[in-house]
N, C-alpha and C. Protein backbone atom coordinates (compact mmCIF):
# COMPACT_ATOMS: atom_id res chain seq x y z
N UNK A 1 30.40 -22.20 27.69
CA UNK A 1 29.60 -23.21 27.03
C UNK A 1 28.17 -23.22 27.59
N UNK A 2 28.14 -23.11 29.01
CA UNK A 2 26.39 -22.91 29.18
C UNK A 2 25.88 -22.20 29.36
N UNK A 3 26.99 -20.89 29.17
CA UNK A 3 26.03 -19.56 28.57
C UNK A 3 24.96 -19.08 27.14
N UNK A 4 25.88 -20.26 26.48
CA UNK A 4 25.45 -20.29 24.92
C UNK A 4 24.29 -21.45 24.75
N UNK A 5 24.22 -22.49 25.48
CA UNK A 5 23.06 -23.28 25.82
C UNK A 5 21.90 -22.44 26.70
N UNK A 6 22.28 -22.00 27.28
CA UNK A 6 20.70 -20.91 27.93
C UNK A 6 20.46 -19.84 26.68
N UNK A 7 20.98 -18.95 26.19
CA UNK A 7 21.45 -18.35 25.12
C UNK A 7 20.30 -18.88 24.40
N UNK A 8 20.78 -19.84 23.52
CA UNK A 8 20.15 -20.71 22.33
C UNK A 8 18.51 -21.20 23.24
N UNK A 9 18.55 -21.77 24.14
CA UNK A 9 16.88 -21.94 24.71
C UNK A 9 16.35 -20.63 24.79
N UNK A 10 17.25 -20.09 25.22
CA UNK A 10 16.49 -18.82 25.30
C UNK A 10 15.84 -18.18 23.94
N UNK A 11 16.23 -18.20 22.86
CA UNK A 11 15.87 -17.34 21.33
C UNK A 11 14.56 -18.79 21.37
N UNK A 12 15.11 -19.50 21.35
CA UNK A 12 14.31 -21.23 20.64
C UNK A 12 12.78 -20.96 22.08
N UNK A 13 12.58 -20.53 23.36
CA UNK A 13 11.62 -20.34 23.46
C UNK A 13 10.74 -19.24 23.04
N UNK A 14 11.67 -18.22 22.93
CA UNK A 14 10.97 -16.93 22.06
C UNK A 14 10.55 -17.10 21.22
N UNK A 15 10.82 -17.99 20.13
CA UNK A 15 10.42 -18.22 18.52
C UNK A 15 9.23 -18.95 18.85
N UNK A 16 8.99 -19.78 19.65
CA UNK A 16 8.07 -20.83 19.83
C UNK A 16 7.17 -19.80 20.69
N UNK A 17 7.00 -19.22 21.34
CA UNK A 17 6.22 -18.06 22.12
C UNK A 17 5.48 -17.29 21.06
N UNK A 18 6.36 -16.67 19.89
CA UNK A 18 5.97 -15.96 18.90
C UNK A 18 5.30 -16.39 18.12
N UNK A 19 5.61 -17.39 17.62
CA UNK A 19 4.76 -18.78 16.26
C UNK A 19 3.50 -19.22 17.18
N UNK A 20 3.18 -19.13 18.81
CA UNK A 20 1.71 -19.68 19.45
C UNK A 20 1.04 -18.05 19.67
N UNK A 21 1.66 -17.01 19.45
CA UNK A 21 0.79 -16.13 19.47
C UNK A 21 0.60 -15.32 17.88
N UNK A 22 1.49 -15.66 16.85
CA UNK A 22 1.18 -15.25 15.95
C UNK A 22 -0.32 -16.30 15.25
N UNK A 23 -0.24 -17.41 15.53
CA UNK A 23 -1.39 -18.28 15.61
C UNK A 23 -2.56 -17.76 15.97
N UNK A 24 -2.75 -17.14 16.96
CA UNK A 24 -3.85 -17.15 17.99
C UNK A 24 -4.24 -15.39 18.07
N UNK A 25 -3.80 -14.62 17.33
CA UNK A 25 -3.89 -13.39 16.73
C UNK A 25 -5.43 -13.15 15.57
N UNK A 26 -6.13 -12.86 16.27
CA UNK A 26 -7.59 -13.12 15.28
C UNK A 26 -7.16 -12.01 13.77
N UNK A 27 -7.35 -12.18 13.06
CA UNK A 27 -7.64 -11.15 12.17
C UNK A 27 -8.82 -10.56 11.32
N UNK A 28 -8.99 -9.96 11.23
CA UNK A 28 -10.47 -8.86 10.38
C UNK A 28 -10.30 -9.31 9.27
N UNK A 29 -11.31 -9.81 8.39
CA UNK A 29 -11.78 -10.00 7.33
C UNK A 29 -11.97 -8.84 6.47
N UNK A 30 -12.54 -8.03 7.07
CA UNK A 30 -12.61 -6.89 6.15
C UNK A 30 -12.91 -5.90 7.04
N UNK A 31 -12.58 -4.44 6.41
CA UNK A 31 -13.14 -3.40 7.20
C UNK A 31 -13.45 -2.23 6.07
N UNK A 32 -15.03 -1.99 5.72
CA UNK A 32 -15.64 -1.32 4.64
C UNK A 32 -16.28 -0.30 5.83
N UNK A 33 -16.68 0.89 4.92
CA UNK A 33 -17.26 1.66 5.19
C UNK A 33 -18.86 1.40 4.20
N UNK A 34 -19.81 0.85 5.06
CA UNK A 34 -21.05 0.72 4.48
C UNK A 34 -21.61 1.78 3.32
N UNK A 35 -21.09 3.03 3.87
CA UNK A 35 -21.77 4.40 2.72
C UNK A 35 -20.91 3.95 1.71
N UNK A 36 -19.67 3.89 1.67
CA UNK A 36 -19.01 3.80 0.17
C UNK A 36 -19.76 2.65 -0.19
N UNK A 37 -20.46 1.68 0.15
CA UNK A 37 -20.52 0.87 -0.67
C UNK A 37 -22.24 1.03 -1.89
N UNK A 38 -22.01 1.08 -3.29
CA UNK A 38 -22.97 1.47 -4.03
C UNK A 38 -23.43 -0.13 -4.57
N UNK A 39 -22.87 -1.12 -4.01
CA UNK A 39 -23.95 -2.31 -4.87
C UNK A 39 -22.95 -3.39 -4.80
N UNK A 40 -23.70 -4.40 -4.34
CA UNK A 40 -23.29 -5.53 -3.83
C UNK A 40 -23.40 -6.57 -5.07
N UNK A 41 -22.68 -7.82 -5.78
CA UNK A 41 -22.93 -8.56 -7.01
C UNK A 41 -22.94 -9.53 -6.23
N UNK A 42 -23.51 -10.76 -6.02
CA UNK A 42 -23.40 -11.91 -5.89
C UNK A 42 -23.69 -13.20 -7.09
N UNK A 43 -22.40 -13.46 -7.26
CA UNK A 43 -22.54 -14.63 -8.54
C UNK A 43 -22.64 -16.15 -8.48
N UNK A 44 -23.72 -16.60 -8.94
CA UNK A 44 -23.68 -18.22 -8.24
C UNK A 44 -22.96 -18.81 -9.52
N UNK A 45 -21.65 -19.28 -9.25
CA UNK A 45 -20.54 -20.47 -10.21
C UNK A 45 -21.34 -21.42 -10.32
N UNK A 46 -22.04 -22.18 -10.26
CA UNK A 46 -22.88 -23.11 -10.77
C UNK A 46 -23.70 -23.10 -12.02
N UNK A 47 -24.75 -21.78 -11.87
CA UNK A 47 -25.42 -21.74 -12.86
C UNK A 47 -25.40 -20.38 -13.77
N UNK A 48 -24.54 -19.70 -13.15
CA UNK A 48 -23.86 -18.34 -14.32
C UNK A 48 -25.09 -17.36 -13.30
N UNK A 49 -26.09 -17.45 -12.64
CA UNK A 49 -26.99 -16.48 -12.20
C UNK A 49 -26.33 -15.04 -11.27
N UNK A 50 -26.70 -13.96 -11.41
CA UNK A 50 -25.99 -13.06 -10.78
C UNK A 50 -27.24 -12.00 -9.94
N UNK A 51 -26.92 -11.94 -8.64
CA UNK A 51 -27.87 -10.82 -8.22
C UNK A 51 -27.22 -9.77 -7.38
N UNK A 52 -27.79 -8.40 -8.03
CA UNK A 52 -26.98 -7.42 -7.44
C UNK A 52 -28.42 -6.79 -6.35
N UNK A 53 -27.03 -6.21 -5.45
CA UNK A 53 -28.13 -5.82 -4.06
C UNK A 53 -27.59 -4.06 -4.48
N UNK A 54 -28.91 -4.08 -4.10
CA UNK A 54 -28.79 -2.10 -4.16
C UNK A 54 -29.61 -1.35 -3.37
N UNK A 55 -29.90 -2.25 -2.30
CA UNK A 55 -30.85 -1.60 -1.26
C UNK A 55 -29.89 -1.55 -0.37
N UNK A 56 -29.98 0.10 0.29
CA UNK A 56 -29.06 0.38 1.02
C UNK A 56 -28.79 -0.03 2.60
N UNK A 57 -30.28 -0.71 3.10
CA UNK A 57 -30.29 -1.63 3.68
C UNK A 57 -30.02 -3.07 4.33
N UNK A 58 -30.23 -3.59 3.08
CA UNK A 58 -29.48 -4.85 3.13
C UNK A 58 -28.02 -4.50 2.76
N UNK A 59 -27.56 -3.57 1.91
CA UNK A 59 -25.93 -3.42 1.81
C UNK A 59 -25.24 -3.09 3.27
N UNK A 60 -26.10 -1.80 4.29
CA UNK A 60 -25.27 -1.88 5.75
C UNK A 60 -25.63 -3.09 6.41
N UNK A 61 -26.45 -4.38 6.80
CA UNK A 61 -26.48 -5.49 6.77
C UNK A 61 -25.52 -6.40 6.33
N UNK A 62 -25.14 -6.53 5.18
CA UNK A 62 -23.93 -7.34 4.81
C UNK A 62 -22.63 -6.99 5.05
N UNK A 63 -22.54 -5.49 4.84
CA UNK A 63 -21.39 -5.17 5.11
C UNK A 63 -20.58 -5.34 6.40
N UNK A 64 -21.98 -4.94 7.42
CA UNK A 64 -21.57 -4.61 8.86
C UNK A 64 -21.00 -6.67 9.27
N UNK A 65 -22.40 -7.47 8.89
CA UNK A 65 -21.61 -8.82 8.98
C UNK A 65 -20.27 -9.07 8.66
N UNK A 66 -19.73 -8.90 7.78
CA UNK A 66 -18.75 -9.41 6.78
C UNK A 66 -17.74 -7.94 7.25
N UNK A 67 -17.67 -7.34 8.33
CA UNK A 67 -16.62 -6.35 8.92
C UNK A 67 -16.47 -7.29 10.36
N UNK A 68 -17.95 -7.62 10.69
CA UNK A 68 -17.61 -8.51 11.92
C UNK A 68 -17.24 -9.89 12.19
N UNK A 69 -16.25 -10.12 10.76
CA UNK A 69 -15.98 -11.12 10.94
C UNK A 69 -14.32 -11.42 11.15
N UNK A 70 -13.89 -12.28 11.81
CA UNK A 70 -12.52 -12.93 12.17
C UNK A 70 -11.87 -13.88 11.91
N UNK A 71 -10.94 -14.15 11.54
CA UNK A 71 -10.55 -15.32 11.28
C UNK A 71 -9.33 -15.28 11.52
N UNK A 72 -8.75 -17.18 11.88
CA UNK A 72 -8.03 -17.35 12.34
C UNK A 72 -6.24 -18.30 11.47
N UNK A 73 -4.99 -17.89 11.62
CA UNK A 73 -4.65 -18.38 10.97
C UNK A 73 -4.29 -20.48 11.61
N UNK A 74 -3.97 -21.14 10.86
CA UNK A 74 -4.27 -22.67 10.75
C UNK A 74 -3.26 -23.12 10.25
N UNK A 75 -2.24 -22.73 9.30
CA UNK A 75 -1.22 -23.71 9.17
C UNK A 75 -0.19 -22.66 8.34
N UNK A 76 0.91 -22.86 8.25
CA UNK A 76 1.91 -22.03 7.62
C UNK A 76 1.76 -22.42 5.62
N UNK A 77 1.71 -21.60 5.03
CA UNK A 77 1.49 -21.77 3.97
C UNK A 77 2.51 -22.32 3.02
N UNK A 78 3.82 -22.26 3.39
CA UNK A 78 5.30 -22.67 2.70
C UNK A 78 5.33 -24.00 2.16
N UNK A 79 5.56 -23.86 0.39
CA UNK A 79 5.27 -25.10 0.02
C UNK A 79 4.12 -25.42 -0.54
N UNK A 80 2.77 -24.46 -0.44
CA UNK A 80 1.90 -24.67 -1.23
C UNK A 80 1.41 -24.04 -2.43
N UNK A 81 1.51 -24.79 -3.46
CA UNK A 81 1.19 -24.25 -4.74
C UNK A 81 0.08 -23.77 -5.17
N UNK A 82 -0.14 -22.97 -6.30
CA UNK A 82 -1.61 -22.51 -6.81
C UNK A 82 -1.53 -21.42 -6.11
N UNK A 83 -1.29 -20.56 -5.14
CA UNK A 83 -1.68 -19.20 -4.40
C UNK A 83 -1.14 -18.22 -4.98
């Protein structure tokens, strides 16, 4: 009987070990290769306006930002609708 009680704490701290580091696991937003990229669209939902970037400049600029970026996860998603 209190082999199966250490047993059971034992999995129940692992799960809880796993769920604070699957948390805390940064992840990449994106990872582009700047040359593939031939033209950037940016669309403003407000007023229908659209501007495309095609300077190859500002495209390794955005790209390289938006590769260096991370993010973190925040809450378990189960249960939420619309996705």
């Amino acid at each position: 009987m209190k082999k199966k009680i250490i047993i059971l704490l034992s999995v129940v701290i692992i799960l809880l070990m796993g769920i604070v580091v699957w948390f805390n696991i940064p992840l990449e937003l994106m990872d582009l290769d700047p040359n593939e990229v031939m033209e950037i669209v940016v669309f403003n939902g407000n007023s229908g306006n659209a501007t495309h970037i095609t300077d190859k400049e500002q495209i390794q600029h955005i790209v390289e930002n938006l590769n260096g970026v991370e993010v973190k996860r925040s809450k378990l998603i189960f249960g939420i609708y619309g996705i």
